[in-house]
N, C-alpha and C. Protein backbone atom coordinates (compact mmCIF):
# COMPACT_ATOMS: atom_id res chain seq x y z
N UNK A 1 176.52 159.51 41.66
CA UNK A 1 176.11 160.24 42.83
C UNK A 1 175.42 159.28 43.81
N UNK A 2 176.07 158.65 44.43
CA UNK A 2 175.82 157.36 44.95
C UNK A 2 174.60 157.86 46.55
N UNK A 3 175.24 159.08 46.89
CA UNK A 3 174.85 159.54 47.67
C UNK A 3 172.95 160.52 48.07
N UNK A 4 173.07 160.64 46.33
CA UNK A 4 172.01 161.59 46.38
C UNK A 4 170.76 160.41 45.73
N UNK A 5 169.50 160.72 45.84
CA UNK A 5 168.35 160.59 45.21
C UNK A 5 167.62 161.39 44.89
N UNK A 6 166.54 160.87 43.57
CA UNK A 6 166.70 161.71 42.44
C UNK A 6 165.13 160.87 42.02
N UNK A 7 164.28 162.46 42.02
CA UNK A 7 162.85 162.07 42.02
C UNK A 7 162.53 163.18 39.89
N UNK A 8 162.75 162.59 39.16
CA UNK A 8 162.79 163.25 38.22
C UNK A 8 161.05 162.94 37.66
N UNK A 9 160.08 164.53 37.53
CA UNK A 9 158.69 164.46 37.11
C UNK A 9 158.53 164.66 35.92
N UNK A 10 158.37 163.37 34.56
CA UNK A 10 158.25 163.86 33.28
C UNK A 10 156.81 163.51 33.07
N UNK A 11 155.46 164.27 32.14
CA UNK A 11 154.12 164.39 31.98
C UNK A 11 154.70 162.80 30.67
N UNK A 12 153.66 162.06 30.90
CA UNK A 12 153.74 160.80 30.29
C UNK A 12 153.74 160.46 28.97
N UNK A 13 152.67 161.60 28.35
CA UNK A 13 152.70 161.91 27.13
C UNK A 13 153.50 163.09 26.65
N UNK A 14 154.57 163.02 26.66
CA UNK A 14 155.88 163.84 26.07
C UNK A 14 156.44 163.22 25.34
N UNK A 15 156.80 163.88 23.96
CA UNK A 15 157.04 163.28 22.44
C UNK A 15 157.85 164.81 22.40
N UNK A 16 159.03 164.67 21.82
CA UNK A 16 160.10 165.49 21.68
C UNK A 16 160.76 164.94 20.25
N UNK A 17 160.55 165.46 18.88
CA UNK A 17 161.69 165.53 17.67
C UNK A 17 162.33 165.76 17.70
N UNK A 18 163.88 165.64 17.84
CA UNK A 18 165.38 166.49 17.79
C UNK A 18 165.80 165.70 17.58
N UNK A 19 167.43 166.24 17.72
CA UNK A 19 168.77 165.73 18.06
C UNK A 19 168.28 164.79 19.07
N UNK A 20 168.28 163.58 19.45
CA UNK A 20 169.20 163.28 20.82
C UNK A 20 169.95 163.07 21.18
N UNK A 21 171.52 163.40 20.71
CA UNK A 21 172.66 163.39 21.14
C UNK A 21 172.17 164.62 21.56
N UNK A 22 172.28 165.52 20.74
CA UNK A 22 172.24 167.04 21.36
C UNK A 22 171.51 167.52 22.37
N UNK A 23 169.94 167.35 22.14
CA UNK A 23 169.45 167.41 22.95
C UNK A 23 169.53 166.72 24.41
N UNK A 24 170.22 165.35 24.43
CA UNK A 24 170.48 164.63 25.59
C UNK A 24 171.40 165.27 26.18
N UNK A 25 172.66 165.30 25.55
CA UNK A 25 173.71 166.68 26.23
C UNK A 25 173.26 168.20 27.20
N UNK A 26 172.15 168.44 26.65
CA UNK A 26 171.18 169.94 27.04
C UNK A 26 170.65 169.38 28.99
N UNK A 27 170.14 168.18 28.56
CA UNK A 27 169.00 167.60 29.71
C UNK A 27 170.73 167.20 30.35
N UNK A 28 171.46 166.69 30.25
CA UNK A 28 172.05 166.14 31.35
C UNK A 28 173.17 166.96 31.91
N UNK A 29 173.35 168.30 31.09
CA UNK A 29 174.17 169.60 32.22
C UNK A 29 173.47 169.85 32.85
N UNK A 30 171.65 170.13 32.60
CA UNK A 30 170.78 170.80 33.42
C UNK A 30 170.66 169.67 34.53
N UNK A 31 170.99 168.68 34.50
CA UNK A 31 170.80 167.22 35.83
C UNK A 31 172.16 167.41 36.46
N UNK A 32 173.01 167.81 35.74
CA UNK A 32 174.37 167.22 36.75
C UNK A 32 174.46 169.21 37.31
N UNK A 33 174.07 170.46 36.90
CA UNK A 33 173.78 171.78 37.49
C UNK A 33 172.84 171.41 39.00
N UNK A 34 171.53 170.53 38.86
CA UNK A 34 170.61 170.44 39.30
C UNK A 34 171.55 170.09 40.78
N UNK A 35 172.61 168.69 40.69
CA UNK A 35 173.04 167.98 41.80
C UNK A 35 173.90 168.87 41.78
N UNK A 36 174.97 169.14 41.70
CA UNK A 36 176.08 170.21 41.97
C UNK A 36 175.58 171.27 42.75
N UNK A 37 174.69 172.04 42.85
CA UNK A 37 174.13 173.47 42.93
C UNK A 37 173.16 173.28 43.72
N UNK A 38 172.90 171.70 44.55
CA UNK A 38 172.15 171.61 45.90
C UNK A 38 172.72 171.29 46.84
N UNK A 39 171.97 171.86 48.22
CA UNK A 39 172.04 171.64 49.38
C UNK A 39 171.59 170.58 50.14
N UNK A 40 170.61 169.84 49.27
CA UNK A 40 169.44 168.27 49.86
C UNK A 40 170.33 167.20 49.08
N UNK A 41 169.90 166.21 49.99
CA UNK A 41 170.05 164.92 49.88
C UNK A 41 169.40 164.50 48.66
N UNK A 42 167.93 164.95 48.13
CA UNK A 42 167.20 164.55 47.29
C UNK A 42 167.47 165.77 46.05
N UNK A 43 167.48 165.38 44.73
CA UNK A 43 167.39 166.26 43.76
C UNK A 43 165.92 166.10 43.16
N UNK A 44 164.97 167.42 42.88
CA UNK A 44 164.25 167.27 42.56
C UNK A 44 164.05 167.78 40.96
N UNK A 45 163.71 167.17 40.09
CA UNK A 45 163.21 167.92 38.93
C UNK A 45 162.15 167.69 38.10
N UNK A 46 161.44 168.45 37.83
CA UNK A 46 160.00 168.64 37.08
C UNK A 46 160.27 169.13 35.94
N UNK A 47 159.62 168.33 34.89
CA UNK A 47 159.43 169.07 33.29
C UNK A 47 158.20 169.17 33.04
N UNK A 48 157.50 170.39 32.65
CA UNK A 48 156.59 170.64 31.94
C UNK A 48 156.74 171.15 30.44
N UNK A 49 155.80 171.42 29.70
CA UNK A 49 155.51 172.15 28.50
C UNK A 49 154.56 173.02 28.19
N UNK A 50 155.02 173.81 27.84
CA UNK A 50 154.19 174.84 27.27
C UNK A 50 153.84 175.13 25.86
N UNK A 51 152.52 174.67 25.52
CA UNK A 51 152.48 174.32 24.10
C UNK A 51 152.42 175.65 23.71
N UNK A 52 151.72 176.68 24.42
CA UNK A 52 152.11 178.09 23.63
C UNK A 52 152.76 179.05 23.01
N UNK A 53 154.15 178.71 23.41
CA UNK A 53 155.47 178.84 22.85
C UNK A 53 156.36 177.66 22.48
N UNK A 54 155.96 176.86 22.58
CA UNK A 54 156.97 175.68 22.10
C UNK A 54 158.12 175.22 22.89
N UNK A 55 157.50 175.58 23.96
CA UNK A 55 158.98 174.87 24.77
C UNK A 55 158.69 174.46 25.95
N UNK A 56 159.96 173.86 26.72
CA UNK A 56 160.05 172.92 27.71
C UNK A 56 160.02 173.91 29.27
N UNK A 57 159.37 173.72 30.18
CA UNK A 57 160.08 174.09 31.37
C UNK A 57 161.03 173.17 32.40
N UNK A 58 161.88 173.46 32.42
CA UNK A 58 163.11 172.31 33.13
C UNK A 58 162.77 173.09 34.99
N UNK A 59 162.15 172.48 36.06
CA UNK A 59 162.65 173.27 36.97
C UNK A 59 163.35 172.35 37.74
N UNK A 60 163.99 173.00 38.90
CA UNK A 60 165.11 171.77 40.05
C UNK A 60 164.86 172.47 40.94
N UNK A 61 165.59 171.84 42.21
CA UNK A 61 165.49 172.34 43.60
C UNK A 61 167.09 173.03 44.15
N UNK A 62 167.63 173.61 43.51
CA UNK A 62 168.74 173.57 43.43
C UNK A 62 168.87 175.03 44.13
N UNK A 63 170.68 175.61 44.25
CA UNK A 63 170.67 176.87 45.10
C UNK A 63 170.11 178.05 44.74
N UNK A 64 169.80 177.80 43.27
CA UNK A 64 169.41 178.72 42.76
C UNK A 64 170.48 179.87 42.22
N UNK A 65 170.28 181.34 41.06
CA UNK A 65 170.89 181.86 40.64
C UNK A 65 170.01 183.96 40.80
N UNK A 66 171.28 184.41 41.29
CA UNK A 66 170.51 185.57 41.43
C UNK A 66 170.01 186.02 39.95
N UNK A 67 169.08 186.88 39.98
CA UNK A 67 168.85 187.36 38.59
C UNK A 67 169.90 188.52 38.14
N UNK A 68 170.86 189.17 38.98
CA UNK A 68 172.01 189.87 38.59
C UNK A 68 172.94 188.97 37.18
N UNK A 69 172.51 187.24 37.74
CA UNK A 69 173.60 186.89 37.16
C UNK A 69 172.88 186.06 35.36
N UNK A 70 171.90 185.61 35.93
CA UNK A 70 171.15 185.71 34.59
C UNK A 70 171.53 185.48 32.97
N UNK A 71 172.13 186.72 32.94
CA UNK A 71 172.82 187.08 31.28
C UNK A 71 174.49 186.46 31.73
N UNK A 72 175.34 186.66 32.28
CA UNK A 72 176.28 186.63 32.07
C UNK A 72 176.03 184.88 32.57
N UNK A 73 175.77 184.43 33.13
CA UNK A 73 175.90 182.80 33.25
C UNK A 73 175.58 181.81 32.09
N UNK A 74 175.47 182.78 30.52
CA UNK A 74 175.22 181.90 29.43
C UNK A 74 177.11 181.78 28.98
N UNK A 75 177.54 182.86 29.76
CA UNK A 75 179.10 183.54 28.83
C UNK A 75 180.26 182.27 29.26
N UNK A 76 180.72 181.96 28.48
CA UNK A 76 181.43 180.56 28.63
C UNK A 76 182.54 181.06 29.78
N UNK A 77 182.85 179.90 30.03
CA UNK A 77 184.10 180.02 31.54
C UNK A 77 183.38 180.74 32.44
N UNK A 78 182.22 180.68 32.93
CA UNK A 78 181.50 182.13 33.96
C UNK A 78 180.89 180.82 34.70
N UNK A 79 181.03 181.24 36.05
CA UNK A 79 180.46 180.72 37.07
C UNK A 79 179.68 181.63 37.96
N UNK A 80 178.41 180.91 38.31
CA UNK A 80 177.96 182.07 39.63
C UNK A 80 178.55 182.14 40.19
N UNK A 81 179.15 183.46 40.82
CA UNK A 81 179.27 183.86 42.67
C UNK A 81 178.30 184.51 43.12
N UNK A 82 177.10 184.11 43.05
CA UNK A 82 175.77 184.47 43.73
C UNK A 82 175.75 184.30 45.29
N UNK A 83 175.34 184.72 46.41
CA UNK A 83 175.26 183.88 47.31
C UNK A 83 174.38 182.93 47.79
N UNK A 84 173.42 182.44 46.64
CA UNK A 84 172.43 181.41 46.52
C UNK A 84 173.12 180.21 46.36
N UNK A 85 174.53 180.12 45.47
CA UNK A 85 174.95 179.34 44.90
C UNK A 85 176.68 179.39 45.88
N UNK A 86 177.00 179.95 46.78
CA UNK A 86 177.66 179.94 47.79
C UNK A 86 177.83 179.00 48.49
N UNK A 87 177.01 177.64 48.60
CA UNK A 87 177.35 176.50 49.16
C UNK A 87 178.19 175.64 48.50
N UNK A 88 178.02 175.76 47.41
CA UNK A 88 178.58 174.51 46.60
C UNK A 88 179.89 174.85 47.11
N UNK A 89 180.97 173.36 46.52
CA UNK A 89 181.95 173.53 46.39
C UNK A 89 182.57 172.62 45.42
N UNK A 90 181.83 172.23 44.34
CA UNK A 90 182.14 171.80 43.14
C UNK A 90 183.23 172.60 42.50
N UNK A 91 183.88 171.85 41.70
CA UNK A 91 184.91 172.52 40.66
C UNK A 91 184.05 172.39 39.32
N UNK A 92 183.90 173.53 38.43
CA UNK A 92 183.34 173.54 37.27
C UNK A 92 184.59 174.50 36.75
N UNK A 93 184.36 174.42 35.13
CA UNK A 93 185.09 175.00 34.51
C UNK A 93 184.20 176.34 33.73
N UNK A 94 182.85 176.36 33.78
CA UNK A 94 181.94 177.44 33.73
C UNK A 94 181.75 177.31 31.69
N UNK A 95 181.38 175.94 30.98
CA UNK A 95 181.33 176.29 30.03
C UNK A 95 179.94 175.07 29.62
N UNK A 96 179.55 174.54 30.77
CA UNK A 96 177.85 173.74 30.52
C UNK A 96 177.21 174.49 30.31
N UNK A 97 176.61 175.82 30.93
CA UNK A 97 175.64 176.62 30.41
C UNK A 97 175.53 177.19 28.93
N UNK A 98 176.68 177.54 28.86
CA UNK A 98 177.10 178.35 27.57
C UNK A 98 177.18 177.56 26.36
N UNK A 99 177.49 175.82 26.42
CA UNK A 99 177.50 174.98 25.49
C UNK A 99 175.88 174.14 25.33
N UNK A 100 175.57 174.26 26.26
CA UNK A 100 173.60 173.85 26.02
C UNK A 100 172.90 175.29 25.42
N UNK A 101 172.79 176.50 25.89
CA UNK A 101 172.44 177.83 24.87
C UNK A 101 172.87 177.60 23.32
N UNK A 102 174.08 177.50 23.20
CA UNK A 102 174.90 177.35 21.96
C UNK A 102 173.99 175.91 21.13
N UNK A 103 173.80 174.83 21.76
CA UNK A 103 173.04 173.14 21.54
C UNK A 103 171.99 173.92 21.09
N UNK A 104 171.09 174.31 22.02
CA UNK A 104 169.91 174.65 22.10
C UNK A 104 169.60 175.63 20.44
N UNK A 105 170.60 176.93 20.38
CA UNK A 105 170.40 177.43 19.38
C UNK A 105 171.01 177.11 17.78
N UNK A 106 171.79 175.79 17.85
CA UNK A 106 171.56 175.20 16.37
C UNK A 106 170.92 174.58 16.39
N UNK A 107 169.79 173.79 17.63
CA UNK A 107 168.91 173.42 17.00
C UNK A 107 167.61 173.97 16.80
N UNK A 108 168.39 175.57 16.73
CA UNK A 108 166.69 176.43 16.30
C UNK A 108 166.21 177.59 17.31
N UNK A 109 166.55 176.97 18.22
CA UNK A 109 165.28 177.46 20.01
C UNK A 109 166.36 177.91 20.61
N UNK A 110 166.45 177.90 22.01
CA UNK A 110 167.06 179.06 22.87
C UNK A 110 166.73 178.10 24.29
N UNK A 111 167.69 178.50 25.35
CA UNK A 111 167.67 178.38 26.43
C UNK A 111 167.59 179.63 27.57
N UNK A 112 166.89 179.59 28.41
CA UNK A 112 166.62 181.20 29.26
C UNK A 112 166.58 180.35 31.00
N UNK A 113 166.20 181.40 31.60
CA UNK A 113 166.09 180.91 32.82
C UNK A 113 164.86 182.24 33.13
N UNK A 114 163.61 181.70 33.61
CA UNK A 114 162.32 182.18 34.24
C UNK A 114 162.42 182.56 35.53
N UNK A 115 162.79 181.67 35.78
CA UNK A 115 162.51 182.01 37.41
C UNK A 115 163.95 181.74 38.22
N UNK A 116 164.20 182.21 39.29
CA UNK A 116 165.18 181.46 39.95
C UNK A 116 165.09 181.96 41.49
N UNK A 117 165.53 181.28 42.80
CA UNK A 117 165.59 181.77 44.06
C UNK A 117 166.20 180.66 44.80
N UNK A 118 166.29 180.80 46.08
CA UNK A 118 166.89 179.76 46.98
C UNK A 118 166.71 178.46 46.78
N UNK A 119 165.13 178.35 46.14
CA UNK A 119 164.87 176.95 46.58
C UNK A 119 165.13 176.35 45.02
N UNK A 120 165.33 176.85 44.01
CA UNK A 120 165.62 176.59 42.85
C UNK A 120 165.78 177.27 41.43
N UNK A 121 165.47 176.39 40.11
CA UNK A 121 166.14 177.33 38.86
C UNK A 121 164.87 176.46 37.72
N UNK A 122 164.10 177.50 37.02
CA UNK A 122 163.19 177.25 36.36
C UNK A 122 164.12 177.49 35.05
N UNK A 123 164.09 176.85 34.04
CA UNK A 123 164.73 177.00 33.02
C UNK A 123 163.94 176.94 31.73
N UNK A 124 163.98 177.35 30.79
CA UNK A 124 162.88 177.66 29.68
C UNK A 124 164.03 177.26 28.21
N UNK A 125 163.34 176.11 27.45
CA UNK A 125 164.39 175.24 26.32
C UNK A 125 162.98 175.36 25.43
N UNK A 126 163.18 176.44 24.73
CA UNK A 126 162.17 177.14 23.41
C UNK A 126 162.80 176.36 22.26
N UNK A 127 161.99 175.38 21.42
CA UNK A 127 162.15 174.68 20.56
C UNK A 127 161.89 175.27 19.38
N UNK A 128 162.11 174.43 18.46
CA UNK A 128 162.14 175.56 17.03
C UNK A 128 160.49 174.25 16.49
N UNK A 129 159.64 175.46 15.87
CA UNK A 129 158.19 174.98 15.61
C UNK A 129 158.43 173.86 14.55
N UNK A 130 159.45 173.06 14.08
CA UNK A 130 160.16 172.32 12.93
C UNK A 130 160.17 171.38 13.98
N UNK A 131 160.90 171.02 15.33
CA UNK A 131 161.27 170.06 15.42
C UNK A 131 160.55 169.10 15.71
């Protein structure tokens, strides 16, 4: 993406046990969703944690996803037609979301989405208390 820049915020002391094949697969649909699914020149993304539940918050600056679409955007071959996500004009085949949920839940935890609106997509990667 020769074109875009890419301000990625990770907290310094972050220590993650897993897979990292798997888990690296998870982080880099949610990076290449992040650029696909914006309107800016710049991609922004922030990770936090939430030690209270055990998991990650992934957010981006991206078109964002209505909450109509929510549940069905885990269902493989499914693409938004939100009109948040109405700019793009990427070709996807609609099966990254559905194969990081699927990642996510053999290794224990779950993938969700918290928040979402124009200006972006908060994503929630609940780890299993093992890893």
């Amino acid at each position: 993406y020769p074109d875009t820049s890419f301000q990625i915020n990770v907290p310094e002391t972050s220590m993650i046990e897993s897979n990292p094949t798997l888990f690296g697969l998870v982080f880099r649909n949610l990076i290449s969703n992040a650029i696909k699914y914006n309107k800016n020149k710049t991609v922004d993304v922030s990770i936090h944690f939430n030690t209270s539940n055990n998991a990650i918050l992934f957010t981006d600056n991206g078109t964002g996803i209505k909450e109509t679409e929510w549940n069905t955007i885990f269902e493989r071959f499914n693409r938004s037609h939100s009109t948040y996500a109405a700019a793009n004009t990427s070709n996807g085949l609609g099966i990254g979301l559905s194969l990081s949920r699927d990642i996510m839940r053999k290794l224990g935890g779950d993938l969700s989405i918290v928040e979402s609106n124009e200006t972006g997509t908060t994503w929630e990667l609940c780890l299993n208390n093992n890893q």
